[in-house]
Protein backbone atom coordinates (compact mmCIF):
# COMPACT_ATOMS: atom_id res chain seq x y z
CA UNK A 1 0.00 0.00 0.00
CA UNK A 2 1.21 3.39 -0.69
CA UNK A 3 2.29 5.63 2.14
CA UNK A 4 1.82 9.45 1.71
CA UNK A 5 3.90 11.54 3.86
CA UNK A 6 3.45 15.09 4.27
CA UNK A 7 5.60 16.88 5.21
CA UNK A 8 5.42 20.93 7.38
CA UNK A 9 6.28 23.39 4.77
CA UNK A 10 7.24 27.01 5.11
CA UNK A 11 8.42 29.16 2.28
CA UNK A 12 10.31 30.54 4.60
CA UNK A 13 12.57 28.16 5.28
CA UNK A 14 11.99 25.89 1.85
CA UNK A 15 15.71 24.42 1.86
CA UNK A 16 14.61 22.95 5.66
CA UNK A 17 11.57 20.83 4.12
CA UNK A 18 14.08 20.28 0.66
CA UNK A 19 16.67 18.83 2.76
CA UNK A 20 13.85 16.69 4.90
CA UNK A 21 12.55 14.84 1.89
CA UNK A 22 16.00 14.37 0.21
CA UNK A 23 16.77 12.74 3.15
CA UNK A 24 13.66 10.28 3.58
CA UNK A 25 14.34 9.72 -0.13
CA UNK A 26 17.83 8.92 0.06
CA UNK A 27 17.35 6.06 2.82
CA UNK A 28 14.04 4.85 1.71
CA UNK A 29 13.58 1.39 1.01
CA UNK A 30 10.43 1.89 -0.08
CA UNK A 31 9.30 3.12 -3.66
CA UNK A 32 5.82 2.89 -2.89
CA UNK A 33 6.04 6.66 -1.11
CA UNK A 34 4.34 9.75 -1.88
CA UNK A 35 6.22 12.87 -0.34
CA UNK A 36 3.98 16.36 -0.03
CA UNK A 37 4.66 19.56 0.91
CA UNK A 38 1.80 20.36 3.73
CA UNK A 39 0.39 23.55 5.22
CA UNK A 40 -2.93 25.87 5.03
CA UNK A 41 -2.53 26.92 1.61
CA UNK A 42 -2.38 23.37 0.20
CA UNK A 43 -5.62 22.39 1.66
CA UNK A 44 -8.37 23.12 -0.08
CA UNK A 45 -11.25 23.90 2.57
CA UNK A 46 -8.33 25.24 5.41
CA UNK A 47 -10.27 28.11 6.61
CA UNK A 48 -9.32 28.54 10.11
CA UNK A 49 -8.28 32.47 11.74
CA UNK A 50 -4.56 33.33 12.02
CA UNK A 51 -3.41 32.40 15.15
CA UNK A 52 -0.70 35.10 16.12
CA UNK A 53 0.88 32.19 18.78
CA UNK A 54 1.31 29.51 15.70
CA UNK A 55 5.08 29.38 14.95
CA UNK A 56 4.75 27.42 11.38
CA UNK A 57 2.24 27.93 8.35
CA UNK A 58 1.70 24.30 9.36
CA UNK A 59 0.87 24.66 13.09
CA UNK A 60 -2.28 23.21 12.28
CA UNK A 61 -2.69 21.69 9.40
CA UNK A 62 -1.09 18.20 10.37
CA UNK A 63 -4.16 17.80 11.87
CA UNK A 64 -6.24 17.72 8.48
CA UNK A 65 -3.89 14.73 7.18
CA UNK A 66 -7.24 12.06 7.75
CA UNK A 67 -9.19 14.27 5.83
CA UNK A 68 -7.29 14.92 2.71
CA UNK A 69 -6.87 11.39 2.42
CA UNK A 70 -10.36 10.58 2.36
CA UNK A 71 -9.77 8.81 6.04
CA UNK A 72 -8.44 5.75 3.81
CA UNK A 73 -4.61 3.86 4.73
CA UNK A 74 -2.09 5.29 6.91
CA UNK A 75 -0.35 8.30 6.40
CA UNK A 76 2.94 9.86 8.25
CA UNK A 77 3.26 13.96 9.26
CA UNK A 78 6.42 14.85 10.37
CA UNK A 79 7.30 18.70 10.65
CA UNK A 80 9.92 20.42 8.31
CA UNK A 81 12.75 20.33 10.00
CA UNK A 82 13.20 16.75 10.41
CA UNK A 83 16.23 14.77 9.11
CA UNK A 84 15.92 11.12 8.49
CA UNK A 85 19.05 9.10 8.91
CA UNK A 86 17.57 5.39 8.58
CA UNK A 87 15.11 4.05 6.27
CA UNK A 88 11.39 5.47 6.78
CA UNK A 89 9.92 1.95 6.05
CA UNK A 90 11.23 0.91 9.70
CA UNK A 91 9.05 3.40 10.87
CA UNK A 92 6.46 2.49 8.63
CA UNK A 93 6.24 -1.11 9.57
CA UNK A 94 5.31 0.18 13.18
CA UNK A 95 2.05 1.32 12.12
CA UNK A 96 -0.63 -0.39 14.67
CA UNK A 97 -4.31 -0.91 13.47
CA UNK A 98 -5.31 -0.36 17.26
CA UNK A 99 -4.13 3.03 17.51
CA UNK A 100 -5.94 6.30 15.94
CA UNK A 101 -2.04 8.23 15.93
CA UNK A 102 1.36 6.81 17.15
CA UNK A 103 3.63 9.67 18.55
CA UNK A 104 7.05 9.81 20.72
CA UNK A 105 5.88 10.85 23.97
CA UNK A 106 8.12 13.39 24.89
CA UNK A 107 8.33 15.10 28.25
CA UNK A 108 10.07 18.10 27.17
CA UNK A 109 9.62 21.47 29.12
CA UNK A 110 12.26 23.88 26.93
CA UNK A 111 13.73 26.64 28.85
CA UNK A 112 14.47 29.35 25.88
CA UNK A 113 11.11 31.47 25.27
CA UNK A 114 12.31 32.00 22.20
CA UNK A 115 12.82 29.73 18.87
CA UNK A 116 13.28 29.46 14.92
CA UNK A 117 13.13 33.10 14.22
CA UNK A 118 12.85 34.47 16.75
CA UNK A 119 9.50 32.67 17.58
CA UNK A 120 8.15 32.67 20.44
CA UNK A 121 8.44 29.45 22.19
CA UNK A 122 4.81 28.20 23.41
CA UNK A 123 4.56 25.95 26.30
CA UNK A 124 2.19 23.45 26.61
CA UNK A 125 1.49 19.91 27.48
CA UNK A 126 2.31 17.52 25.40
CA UNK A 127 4.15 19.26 23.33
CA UNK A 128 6.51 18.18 20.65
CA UNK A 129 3.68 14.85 20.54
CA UNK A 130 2.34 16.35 16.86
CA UNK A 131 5.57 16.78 15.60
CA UNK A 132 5.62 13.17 14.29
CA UNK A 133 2.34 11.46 13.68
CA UNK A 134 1.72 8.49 12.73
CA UNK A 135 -1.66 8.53 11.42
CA UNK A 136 -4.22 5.79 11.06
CA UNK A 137 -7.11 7.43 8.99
CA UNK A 138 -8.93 4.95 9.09
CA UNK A 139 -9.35 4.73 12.82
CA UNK A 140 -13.39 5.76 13.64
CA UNK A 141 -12.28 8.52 16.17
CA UNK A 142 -10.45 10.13 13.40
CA UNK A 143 -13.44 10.57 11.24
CA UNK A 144 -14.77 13.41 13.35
CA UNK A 145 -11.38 15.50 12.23
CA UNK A 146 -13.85 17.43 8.96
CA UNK A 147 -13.41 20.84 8.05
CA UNK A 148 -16.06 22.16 10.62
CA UNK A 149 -14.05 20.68 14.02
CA UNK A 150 -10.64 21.44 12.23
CA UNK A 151 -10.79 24.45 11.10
CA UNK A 152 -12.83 26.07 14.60
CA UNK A 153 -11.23 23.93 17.19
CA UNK A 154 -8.59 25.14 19.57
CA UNK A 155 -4.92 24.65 19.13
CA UNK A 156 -4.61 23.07 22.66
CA UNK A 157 -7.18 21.04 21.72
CA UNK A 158 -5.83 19.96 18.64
CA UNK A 159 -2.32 19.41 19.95
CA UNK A 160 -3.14 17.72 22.80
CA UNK A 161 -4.80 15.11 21.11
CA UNK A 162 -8.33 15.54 22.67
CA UNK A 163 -10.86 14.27 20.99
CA UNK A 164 -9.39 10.59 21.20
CA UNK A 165 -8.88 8.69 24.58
CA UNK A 166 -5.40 8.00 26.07
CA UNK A 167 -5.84 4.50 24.86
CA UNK A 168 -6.27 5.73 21.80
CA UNK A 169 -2.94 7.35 21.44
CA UNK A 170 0.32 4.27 20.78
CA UNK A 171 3.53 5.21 21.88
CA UNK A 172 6.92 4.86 19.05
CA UNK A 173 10.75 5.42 20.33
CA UNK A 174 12.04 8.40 20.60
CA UNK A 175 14.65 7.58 18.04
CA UNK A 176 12.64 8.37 15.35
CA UNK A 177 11.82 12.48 16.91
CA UNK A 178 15.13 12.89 18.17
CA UNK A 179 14.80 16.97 19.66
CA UNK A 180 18.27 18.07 19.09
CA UNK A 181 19.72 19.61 22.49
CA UNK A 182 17.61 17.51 24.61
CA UNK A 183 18.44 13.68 24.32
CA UNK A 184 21.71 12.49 24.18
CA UNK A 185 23.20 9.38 22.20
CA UNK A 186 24.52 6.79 24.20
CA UNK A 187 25.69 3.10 22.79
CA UNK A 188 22.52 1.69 22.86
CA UNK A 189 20.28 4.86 21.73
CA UNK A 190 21.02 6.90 18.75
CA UNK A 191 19.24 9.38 16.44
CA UNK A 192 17.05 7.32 13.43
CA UNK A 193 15.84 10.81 13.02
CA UNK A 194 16.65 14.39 13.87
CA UNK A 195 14.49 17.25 14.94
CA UNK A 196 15.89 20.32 14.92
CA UNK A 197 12.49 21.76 17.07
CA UNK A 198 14.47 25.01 18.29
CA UNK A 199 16.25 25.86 14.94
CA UNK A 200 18.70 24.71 12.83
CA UNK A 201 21.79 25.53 10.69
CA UNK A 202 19.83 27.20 7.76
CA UNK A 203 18.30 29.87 10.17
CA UNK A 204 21.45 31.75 9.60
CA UNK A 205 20.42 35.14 11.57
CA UNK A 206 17.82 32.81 13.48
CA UNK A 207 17.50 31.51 17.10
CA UNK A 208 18.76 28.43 16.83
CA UNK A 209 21.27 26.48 19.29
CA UNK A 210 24.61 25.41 18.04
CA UNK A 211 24.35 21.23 17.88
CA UNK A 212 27.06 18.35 17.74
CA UNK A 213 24.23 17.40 14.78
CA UNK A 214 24.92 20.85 12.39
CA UNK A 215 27.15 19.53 10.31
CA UNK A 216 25.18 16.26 9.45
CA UNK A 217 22.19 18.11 8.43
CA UNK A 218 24.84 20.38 6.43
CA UNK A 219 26.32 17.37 4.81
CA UNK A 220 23.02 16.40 3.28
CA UNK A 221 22.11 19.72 1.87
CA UNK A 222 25.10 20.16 0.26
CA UNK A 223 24.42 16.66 -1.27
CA UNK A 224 20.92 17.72 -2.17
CA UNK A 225 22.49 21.01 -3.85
CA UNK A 226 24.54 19.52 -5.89
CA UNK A 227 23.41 15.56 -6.67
């Protein structure tokens, strides 16, 4: 079955979401993939009001992945500046019929108020869960995700996962939503993917920490540049 991914996009920052899909590309396994760029304006029907707090022209749209794909299959959201370093069909092959999304539960409480460019860093529980998502749109608790609850519901509500149960929500490792600057490698846990949630080495005149992990994702777009 195919797998669409979609993937946070923001003009802004285009080489970020570039160098993300060269690099699920590169490692993929998997021909049977569809990669698209995802925020409001590429959903037909997105009609919610700007949200001065939302950090990303795709703060919200994630959350419209069931719907655009006429709640059929599985689908994958990941935000924009994710690098892949292993082969997406591992992750793939953890997709659980039981489970309306599988996320990395991360308890991560940031202490910089400020992110990206120069962002402001919202706080919030759960957060970082929706960076990832595993989607099951096929999952009945899903179906309720239409244009009218998506595009008038709350972001905490949204982000937070609310309108399934806890037992609703499967857990995957932490290896696959690695937040740069808050885990650290050890022998037996290592990066499958990186998330550079605070900023990374293309926000040149950003906020953005410096990371043992720059120079990888540098490495790949200067392969993606000139492959």
């Amino acid at each position: 079955m195919n797998t669409n991914i979609h993937v946070g996009y923001d003009p802004e920052q285009s080489i970020a979401y570039d160098v993300c899909k060269y690099s699920i590309v590169k490692h993929s396994s998997n021909n049977d993939i569809s990669i698209y760029p995802i925020n409001g304006d590429t959903i037909k029907g997105y009609d919610r009001p700007n949200d001065p707090l939302a950090s990303t022209p795709f703060t919200y749209a994630r959350f419209y992945v069931p719907l655009i794909n006429d709640y059929k299959g599985f689908s994958i959201f990941c935000d924009g500046d994710f690098l892949f370093l292993e082969d997406i069909q591992k992750l793939i092959d953890q997709f659980n019929p039981q489970y309306a999304v599988q996320v990395v539960k991360h308890d991560y409480k940031p202490e910089n108020t400020l992110k990206m460019n120069d962002k402001v860093q919202s706080f919030y529980p759960r957060k970082n869960w929706s960076s990832l998502i595993l989607w099951n749109n096929e999952h009945p608790k899903n179906k309720v995700l239409d244009f009218n609850l998506l595009n008038s519901s709350s972001g905490s509500f949204l982000h937070r996962f609310q309108w399934l149960d806890d037992s609703d929500i499967g857990e995957i490792s932490y290896d696959w939503n690695w937040l740069v600057g808050w885990y650290n490698k050890t022998p037996e846990r290592f990066p499958k993917a990186l998330h550079f949630t605070e900023g990374g080495p293309w926000l040149v005149n950003g906020i953005k920490p410096d990371s043992e992990y720059d120079s990888v994702w540098c490495k790949y777009r200067d392969s993606f540049q000139y492959k």
